[in-house]
N, C-alpha and C. Protein backbone atom coordinates (compact mmCIF):
# COMPACT_ATOMS: atom_id res chain seq x y z
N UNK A 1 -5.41 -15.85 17.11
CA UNK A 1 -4.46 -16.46 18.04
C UNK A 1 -4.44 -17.98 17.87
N UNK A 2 -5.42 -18.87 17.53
CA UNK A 2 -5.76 -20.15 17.32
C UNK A 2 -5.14 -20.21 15.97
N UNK A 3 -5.54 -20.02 15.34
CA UNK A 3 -4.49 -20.26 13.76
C UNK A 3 -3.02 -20.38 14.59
N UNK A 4 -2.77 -19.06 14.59
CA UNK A 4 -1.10 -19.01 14.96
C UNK A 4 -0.59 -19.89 15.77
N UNK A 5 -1.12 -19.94 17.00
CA UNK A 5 -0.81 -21.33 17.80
C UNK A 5 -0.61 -22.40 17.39
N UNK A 6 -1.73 -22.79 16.23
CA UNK A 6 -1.85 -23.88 15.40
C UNK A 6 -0.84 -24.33 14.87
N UNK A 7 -0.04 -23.08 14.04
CA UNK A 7 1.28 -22.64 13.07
C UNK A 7 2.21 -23.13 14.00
N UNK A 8 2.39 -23.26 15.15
CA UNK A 8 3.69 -23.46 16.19
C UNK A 8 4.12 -24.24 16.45
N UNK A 9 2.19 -25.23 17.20
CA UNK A 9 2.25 -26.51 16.68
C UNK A 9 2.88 -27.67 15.55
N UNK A 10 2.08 -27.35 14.28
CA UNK A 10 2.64 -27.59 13.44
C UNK A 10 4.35 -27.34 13.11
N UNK A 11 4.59 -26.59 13.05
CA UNK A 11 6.28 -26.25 12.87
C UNK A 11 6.83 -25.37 14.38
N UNK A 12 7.28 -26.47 14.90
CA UNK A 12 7.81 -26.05 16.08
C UNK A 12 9.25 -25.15 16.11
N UNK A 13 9.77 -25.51 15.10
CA UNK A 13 11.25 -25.12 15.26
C UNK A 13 11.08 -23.34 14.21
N UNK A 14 9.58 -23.12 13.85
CA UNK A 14 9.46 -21.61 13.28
C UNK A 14 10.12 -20.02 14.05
N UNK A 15 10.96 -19.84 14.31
CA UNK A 15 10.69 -18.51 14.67
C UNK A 15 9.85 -17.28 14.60
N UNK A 16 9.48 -17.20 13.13
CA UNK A 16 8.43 -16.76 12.30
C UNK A 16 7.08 -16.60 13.29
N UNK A 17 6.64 -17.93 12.88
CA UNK A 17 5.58 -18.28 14.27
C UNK A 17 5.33 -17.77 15.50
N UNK A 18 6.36 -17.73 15.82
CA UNK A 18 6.59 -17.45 17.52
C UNK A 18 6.55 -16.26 17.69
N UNK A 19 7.21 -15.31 16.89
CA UNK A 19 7.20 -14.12 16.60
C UNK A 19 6.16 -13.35 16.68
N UNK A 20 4.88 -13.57 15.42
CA UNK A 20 3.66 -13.78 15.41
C UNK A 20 2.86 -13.54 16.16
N UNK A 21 3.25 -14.83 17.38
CA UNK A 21 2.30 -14.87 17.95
C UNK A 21 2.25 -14.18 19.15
N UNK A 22 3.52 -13.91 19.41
CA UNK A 22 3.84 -12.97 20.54
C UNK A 22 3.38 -11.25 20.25
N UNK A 23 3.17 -11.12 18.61
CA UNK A 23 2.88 -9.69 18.11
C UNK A 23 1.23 -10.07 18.90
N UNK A 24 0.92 -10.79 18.39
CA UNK A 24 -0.78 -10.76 18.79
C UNK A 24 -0.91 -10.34 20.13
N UNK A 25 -0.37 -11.73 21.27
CA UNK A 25 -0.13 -11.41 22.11
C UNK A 25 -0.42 -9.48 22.76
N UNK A 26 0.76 -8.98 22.35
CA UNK A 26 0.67 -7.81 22.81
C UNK A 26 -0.17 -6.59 22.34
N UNK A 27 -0.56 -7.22 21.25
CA UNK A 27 -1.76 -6.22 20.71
C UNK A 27 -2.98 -6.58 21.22
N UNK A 28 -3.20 -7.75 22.09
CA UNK A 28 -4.23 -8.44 22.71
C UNK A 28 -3.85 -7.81 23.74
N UNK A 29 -3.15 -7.63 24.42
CA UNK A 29 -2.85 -6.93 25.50
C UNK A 29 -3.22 -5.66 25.88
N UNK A 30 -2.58 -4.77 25.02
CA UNK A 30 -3.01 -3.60 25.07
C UNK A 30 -4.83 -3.10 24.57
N UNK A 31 -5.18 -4.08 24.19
CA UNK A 31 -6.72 -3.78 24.01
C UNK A 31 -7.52 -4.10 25.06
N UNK A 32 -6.59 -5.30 25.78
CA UNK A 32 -7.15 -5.45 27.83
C UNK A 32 -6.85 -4.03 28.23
N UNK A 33 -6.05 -3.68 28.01
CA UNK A 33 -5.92 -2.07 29.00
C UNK A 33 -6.63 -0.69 28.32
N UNK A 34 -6.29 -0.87 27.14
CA UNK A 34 -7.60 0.17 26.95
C UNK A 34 -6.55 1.28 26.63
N UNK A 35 -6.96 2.74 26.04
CA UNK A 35 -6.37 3.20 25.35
C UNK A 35 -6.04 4.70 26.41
N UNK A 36 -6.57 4.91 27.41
CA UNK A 36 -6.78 5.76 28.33
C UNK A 36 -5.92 5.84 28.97
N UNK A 37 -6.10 6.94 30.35
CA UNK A 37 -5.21 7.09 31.09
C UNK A 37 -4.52 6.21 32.13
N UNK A 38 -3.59 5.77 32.57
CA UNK A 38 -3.68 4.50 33.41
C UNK A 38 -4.73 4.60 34.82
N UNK A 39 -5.02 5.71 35.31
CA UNK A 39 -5.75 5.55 36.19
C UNK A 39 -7.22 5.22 35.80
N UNK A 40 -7.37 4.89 34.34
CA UNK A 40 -8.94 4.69 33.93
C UNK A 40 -8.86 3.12 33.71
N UNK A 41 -7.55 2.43 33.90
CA UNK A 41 -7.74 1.05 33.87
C UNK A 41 -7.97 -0.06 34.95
N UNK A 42 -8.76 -0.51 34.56
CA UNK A 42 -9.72 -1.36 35.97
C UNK A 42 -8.53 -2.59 35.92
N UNK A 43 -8.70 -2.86 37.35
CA UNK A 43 -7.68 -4.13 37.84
C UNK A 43 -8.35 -5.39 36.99
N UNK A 44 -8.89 -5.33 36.52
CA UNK A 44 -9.37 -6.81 35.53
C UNK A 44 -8.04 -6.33 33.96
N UNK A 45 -8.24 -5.35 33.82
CA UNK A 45 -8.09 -4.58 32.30
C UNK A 45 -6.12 -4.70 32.85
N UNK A 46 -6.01 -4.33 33.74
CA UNK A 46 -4.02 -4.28 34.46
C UNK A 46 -4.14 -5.73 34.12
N UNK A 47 -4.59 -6.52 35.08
CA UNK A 47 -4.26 -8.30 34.95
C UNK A 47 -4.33 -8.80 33.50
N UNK A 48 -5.60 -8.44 32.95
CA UNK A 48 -5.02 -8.95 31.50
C UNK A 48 -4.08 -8.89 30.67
N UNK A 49 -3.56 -7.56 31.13
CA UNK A 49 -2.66 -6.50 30.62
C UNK A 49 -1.32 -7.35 30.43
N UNK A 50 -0.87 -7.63 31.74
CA UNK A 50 0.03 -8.09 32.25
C UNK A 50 0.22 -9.59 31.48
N UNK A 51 -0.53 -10.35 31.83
CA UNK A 51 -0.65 -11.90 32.14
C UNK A 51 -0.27 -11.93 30.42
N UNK A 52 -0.99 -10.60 29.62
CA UNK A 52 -0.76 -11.22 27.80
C UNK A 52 0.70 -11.10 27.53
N UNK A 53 0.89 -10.05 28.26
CA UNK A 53 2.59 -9.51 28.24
C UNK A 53 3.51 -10.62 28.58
N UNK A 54 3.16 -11.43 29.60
CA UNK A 54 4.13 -12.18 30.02
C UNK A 54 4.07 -13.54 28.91
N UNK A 55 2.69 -14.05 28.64
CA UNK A 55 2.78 -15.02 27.55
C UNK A 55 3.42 -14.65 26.26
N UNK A 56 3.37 -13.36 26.00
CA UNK A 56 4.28 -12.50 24.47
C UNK A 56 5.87 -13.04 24.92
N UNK A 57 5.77 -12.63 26.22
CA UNK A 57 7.34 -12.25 26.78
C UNK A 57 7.97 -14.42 26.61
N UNK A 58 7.32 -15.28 27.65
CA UNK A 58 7.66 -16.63 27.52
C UNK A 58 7.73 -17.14 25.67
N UNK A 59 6.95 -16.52 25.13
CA UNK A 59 6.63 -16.88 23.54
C UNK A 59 7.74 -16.75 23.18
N UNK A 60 8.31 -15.76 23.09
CA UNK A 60 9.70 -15.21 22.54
C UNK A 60 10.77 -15.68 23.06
N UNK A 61 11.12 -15.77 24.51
CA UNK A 61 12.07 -16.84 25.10
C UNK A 61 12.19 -18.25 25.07
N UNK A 62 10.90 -19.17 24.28
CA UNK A 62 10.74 -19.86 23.99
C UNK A 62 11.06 -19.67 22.72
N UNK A 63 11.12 -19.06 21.32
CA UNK A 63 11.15 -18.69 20.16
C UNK A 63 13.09 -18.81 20.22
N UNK A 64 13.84 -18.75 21.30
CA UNK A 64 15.46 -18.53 21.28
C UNK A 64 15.84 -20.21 21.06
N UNK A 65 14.76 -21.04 21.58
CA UNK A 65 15.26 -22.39 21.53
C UNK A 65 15.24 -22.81 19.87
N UNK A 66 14.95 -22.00 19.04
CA UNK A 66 14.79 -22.55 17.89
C UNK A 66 16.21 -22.61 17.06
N UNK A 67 17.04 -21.32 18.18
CA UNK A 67 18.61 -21.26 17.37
C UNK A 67 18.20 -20.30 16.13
N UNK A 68 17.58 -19.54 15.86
CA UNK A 68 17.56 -19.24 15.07
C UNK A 68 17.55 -17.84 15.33
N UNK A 69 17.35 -16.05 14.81
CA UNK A 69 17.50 -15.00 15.64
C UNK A 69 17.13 -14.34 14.37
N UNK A 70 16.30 -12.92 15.01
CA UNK A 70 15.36 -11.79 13.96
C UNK A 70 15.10 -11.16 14.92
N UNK A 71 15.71 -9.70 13.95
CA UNK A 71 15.57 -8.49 14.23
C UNK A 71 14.42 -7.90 15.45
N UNK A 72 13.39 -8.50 14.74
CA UNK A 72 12.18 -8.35 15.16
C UNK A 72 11.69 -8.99 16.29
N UNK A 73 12.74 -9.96 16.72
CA UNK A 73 12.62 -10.43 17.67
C UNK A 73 13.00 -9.20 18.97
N UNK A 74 13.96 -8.66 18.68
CA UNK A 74 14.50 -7.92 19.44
C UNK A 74 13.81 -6.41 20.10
N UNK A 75 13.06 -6.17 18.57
CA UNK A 75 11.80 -5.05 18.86
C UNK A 75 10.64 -5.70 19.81
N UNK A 76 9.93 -6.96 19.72
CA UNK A 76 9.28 -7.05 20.61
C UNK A 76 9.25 -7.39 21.59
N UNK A 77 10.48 -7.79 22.13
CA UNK A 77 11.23 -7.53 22.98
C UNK A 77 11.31 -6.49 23.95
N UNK A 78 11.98 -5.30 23.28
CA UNK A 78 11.60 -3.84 23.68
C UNK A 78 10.33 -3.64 23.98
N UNK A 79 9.25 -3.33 23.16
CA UNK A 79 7.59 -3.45 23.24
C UNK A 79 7.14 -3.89 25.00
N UNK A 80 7.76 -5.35 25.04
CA UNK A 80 7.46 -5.93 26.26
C UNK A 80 8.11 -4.83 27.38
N UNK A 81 9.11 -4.58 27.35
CA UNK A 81 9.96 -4.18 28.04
C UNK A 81 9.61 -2.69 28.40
N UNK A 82 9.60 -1.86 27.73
CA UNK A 82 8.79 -0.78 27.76
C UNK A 82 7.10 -0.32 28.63
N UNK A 83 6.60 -1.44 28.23
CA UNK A 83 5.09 -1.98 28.70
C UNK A 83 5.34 -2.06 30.10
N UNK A 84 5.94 -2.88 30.29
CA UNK A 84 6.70 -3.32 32.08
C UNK A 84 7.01 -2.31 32.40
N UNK A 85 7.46 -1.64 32.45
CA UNK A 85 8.28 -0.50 32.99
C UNK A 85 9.50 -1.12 33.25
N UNK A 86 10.21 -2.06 32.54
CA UNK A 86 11.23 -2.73 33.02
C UNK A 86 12.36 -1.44 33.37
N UNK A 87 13.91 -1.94 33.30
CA UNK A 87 14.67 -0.84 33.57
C UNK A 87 15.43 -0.01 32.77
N UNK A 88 15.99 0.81 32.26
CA UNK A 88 16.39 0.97 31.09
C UNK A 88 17.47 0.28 30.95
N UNK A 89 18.54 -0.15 31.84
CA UNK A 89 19.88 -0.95 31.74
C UNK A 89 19.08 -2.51 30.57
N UNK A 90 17.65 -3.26 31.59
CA UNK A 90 17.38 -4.00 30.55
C UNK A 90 17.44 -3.84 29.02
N UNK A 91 16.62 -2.78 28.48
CA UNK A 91 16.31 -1.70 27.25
C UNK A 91 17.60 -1.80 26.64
N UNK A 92 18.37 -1.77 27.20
CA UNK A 92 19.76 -1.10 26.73
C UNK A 92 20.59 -2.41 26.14
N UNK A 93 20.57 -2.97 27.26
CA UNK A 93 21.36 -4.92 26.79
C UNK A 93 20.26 -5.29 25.57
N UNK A 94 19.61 -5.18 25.97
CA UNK A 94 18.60 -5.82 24.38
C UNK A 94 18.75 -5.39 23.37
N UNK A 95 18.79 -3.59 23.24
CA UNK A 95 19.64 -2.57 21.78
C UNK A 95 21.16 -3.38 21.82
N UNK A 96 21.93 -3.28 22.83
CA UNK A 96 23.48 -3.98 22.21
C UNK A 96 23.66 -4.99 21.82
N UNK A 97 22.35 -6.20 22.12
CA UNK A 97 22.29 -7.49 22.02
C UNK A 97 22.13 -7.57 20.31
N UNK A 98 20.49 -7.00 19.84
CA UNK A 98 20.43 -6.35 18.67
C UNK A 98 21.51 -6.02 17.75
N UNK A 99 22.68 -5.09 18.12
CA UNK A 99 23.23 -4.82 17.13
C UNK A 99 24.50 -5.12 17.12
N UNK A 100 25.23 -6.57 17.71
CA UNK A 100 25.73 -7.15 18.35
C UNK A 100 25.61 -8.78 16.53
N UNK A 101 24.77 -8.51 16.71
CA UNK A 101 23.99 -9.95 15.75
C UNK A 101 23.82 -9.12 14.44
């Protein structure tokens, strides 16, 4: 995560980067929650859960100021979105947004 951050630093206007780091992000995330049933996840293991999700989630909305736009942006996107239990109408604007570009 420190490298990559580093990378952002350094070249701010990367999408690449941002991208990146928001993948970590959520793979950092999901290793706070653990691989189990949700009722086996302890309120420390939810909060981390969450709090990585939302820094993935700001990473990437921050990653739009660059003007620049990837695919892949749009999948982790979803990822987040999914994770949340967001709504599917969200889910849905993000696929048309996707294939829209």
């Amino acid at each position: 995560l420190d490298r990559v951050y580093a990378w952002i630093l350094a070249r701010p206007k990367s999408l690449t980067a941002r991208i990146v780091y928001a993948g970590l992000q959520i793979s950092y995330a999901w290793d706070a929650r653990g691989s189990g049933w949700s009722n086996s996840v302890t309120p420390k293991g939810w909060a981390l859960f969450f709090s990585r999700l939302n820094t993935a989630a700001t990473t990437l909305r921050d990653a739009r100021q660059t003007g620049k736009d990837s695919p892949v942006w749009y999948e982790k996107m979803l990822i987040i979105a999914r994770a949340r239990s967001l709504p599917r109408e969200y889910c849905e604007m993000l696929v048309k947004q996707a294939r829209e570009k």
